[in-house]
Protein backbone atom coordinates (compact mmCIF):
# COMPACT_ATOMS: atom_id res chain seq x y z
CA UNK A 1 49.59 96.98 113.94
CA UNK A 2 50.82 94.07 111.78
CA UNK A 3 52.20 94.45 108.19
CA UNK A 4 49.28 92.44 106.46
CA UNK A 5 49.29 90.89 102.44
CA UNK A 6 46.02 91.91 101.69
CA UNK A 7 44.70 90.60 98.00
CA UNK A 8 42.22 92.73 96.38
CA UNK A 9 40.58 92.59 93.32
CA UNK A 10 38.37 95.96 92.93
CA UNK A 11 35.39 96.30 89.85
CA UNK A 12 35.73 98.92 87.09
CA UNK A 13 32.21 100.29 87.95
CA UNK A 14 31.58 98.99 91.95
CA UNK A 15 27.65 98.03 91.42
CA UNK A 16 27.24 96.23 94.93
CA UNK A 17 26.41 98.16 98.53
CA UNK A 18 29.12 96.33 100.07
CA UNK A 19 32.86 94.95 99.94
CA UNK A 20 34.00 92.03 100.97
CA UNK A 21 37.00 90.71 103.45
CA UNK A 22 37.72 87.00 103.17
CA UNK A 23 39.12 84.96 105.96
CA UNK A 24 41.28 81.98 105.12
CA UNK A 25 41.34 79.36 107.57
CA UNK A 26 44.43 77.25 108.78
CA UNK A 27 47.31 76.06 106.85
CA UNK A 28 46.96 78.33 104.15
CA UNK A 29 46.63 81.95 103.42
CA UNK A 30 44.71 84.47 101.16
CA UNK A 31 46.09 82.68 98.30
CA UNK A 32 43.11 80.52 98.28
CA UNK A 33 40.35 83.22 97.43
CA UNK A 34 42.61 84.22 95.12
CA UNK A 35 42.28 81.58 92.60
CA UNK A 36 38.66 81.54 91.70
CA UNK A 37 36.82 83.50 94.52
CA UNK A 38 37.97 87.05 94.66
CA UNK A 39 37.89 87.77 90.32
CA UNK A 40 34.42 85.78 90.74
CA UNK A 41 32.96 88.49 92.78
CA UNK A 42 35.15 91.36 91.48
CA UNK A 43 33.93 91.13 87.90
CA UNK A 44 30.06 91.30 89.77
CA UNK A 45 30.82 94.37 91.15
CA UNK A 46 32.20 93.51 94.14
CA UNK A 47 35.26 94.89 96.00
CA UNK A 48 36.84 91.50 97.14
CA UNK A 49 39.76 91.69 99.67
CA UNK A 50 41.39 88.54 100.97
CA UNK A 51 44.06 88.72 104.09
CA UNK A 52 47.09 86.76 105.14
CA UNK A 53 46.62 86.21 108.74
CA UNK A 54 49.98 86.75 110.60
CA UNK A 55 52.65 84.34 110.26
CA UNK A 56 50.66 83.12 107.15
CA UNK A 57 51.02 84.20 103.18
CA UNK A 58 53.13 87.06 102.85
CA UNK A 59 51.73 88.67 105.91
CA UNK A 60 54.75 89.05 108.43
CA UNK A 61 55.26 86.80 111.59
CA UNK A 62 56.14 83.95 109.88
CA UNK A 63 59.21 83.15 112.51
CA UNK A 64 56.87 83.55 115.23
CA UNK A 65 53.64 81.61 114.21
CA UNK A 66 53.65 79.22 117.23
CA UNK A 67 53.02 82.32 119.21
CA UNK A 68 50.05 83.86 117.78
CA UNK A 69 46.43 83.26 118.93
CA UNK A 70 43.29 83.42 118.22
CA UNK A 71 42.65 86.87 119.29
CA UNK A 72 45.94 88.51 117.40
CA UNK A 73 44.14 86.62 114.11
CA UNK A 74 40.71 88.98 114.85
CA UNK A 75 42.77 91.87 115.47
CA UNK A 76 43.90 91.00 111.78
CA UNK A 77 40.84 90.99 110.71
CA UNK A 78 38.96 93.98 112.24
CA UNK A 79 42.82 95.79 111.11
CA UNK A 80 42.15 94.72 107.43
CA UNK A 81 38.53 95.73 107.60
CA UNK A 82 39.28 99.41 108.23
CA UNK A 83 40.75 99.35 104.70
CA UNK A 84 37.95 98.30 103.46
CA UNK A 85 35.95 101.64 101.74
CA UNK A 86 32.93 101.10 103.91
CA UNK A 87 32.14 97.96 106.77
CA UNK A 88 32.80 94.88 105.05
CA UNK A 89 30.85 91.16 105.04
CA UNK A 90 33.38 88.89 106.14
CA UNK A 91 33.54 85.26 104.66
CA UNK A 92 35.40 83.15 106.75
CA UNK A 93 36.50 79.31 106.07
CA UNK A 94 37.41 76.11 108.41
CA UNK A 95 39.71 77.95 111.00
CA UNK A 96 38.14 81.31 109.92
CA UNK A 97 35.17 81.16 110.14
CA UNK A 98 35.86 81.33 114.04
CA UNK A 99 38.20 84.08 113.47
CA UNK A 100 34.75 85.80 111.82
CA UNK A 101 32.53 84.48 114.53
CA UNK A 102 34.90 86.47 117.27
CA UNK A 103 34.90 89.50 114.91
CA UNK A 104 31.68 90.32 114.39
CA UNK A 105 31.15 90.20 118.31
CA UNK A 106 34.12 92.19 118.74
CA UNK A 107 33.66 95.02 115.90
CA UNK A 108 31.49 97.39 116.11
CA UNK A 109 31.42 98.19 112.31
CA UNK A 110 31.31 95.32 110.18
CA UNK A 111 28.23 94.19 107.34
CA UNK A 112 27.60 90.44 108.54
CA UNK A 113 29.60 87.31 107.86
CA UNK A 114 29.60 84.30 105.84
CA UNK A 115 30.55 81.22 107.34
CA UNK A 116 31.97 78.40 104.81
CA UNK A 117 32.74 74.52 106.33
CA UNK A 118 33.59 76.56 110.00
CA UNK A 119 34.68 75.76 112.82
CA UNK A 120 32.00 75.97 114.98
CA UNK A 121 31.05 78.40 118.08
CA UNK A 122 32.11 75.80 120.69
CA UNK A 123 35.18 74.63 118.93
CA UNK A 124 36.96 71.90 117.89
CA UNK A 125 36.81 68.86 120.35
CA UNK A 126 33.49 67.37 118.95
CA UNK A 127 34.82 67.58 115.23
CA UNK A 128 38.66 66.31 115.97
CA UNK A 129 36.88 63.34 118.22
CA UNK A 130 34.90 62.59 115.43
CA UNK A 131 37.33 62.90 112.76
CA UNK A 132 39.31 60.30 114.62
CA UNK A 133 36.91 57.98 113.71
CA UNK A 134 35.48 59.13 110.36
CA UNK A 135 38.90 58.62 109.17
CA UNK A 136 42.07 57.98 111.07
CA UNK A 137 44.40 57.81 108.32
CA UNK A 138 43.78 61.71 108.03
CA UNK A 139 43.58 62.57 111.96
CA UNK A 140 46.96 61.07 112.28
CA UNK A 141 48.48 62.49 109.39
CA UNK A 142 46.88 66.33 110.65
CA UNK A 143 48.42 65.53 114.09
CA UNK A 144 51.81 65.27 112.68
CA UNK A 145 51.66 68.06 110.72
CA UNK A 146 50.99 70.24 113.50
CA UNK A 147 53.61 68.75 115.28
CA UNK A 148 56.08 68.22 112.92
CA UNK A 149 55.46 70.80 110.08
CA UNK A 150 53.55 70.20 106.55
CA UNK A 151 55.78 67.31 105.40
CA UNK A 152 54.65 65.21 107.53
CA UNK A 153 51.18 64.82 106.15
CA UNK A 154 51.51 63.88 102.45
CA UNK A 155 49.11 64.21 99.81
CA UNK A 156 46.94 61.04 100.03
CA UNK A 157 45.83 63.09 103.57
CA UNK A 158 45.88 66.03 102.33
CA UNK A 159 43.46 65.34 99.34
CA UNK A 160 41.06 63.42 101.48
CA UNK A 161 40.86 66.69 104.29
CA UNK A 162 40.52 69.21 102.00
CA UNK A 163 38.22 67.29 98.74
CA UNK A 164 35.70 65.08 97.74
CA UNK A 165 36.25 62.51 95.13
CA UNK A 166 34.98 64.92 92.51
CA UNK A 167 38.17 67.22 92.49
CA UNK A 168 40.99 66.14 89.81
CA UNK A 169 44.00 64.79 91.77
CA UNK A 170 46.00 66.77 89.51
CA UNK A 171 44.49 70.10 90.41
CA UNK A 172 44.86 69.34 93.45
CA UNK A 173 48.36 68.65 93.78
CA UNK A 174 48.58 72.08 92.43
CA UNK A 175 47.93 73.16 95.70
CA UNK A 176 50.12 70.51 97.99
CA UNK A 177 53.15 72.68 97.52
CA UNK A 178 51.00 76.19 99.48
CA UNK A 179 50.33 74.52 102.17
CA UNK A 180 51.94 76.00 105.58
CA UNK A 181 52.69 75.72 109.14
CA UNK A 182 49.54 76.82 111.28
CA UNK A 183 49.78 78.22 115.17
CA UNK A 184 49.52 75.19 117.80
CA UNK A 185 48.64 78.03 120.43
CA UNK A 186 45.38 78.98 118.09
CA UNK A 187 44.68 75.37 118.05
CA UNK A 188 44.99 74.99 121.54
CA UNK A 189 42.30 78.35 121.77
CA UNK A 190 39.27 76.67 119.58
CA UNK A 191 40.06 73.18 120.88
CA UNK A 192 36.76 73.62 122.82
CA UNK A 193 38.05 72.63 126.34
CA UNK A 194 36.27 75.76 127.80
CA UNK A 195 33.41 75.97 125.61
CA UNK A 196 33.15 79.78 124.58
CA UNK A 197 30.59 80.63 121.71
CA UNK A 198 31.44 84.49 120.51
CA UNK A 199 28.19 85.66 119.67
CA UNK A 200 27.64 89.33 117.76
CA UNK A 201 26.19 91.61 120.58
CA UNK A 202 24.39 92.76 117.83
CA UNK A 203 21.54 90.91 115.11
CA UNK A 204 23.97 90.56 111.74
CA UNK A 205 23.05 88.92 108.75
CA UNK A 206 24.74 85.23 108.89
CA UNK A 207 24.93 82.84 106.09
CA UNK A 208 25.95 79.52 107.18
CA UNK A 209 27.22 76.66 104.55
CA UNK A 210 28.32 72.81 104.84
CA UNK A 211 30.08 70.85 102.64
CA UNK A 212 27.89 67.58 102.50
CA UNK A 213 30.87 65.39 102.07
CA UNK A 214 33.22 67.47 104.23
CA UNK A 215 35.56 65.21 106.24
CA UNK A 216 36.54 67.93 108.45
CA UNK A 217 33.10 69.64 109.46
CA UNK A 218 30.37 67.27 108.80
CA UNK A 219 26.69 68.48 108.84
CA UNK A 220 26.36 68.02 112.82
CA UNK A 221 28.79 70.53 113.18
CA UNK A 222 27.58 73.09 110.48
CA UNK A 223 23.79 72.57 111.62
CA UNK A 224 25.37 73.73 115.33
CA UNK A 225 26.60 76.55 114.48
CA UNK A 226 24.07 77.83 112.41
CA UNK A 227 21.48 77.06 115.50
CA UNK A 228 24.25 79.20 117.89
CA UNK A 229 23.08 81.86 114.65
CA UNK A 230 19.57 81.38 115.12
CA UNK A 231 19.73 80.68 111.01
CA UNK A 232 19.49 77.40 108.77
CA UNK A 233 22.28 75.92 107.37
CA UNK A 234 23.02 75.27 104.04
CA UNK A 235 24.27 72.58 102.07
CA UNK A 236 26.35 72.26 98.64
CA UNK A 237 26.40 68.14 97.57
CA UNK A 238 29.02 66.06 96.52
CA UNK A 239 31.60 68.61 97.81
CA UNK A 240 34.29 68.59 99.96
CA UNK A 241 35.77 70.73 102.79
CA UNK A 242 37.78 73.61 100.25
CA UNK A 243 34.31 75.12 99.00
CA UNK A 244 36.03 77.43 97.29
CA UNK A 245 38.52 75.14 94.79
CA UNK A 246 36.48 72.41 94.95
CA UNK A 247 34.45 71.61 91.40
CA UNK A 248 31.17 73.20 91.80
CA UNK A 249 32.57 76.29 93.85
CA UNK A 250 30.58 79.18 91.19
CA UNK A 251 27.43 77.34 92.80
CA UNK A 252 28.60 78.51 96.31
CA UNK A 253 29.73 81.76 95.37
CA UNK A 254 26.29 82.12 93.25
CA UNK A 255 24.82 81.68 96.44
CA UNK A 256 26.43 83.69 98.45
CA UNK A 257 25.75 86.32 95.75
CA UNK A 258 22.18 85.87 96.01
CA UNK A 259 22.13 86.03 99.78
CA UNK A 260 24.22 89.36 99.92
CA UNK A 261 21.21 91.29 97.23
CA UNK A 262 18.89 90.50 99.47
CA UNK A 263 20.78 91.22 102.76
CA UNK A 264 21.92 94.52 101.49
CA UNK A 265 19.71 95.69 98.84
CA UNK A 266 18.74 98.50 100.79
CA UNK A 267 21.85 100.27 101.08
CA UNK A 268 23.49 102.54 98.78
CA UNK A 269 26.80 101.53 96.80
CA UNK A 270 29.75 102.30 98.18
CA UNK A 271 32.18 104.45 97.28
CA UNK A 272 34.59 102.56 95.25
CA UNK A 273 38.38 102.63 96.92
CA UNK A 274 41.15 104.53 95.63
């Protein structure tokens, strides 16, 4: 088992039926729900957990990163979710979102998912192709970075990957600096040579969301994996691909709110974790 940073912010009085495990995706770590995300939903009664994936955050493996794939990130996952007090909804992002997609067909006790600006079912070719050409500034810039490490990619790059116009540059560049290193074997997994689309074996509850001005993702690509989901997508305008920093991100997490009450408002509450 790895030694995981898990994030958790837990309610005084736990009012919802069940917690939630978010997935960051790559280049980053559970930092990111930490900021707005994670109080957002504690303070509704959630419990809200956010991991490190291995070699990311805190989490251990850091040395070793280059050596981790895709399946040691869902073992992370499904690991984290047995600390969970009951079988969490997992909200995945980007790279995570896959990570979720592969978890929910590989655990047998998890809630659902929630998939944010992800990575699709068949992977990344279509979406890297395309990015070449939506903007090569950034595809160059990403390339380097995964070659070369995070310094290579600046923050004119960075900004125009991970926001839409709308986000202050100065917030922003509060983030440049948490950027990290991600895995170029997990890259080469969900690069979508061999197309593999990890279905549940099961019918979960899937919520599916696109960024409409994500550079990363664009609606194509969120639209085909919610078909692989047999859902509808949707969309949040004038946003960018970090739903959950960018300027507007209460609206998504509103949402997601809304979707869990009437995905779950059958089942009990929880027991609240120690």
């Amino acid at each position: 088992m790895s030694n995981l940073e898990i994030i958790s912010h837990l309610p005084t009085e736990p009012s919802k039926p069940v917690p939630l495990l978010f997935v960051h995706g790559a280049f980053c770590g559970a930092w990111i729900w930490n900021e707005k995300f994670l109080p957002w939903f504690a303070a509704r009664g959630y419990e809200a957990h956010a991991v490190s994936l291995r070699g990311h955050g805190k989490s251990e493996g850091r040395d070793r990163l280059h050596a981790f794939g895709i399946a040691d990130y869902v073992d992370d996952v499904l690991q984290a979710a047995e600390s969970c007090s009951s079988p969490p909804v997992l909200i995945g992002h980007s790279m995570g979102g896959n990570v979720v997609q592969r978890a929910l067909a590989a655990g047998p006790d998890l809630a659902g998912g929630v998939l944010m600006a992800s990575a699709p079912p068949h992977g990344l070719m279509a979406s890297t192709m395309g990015l070449a050409w939506r903007d090569p500034y950034v595809f160059n810039k990403m390339s380097q970075m995964l070659m070369f490490g995070t310094e290579a990619m600046g923050f004119e790059a960075l900004y125009r990957a991970m926001f839409s116009d709308s986000m202050p540059r100065a917030e922003a560049a509060r983030y440049e600096g948490r950027v990290q290193e991600e895995s170029r074997r997990v890259f080469l997994d969900i690069g979508g040579w061999v197309p593999f689309p990890p279905l549940p074996k099961r019918k979960l509850p899937v919520l599916v969301l696109g960024a409409e001005k994500d550079l990363l993702f664009p609606p194509d690509q969120v639209h085909a994996t919610a078909w692989a989901f047999g859902t509808d997508a949707t969309f949040f305008p004038d946003m960018g691909h970090s739903m959950m920093l960018q300027p507007g991100w209460e609206g998504v997490a509103s949402h997601i709110d809304g979707w869990l009450a009437r995905s779950f408002a059958a089942r009990p509450v929880h027991e609240a974790a120690d």
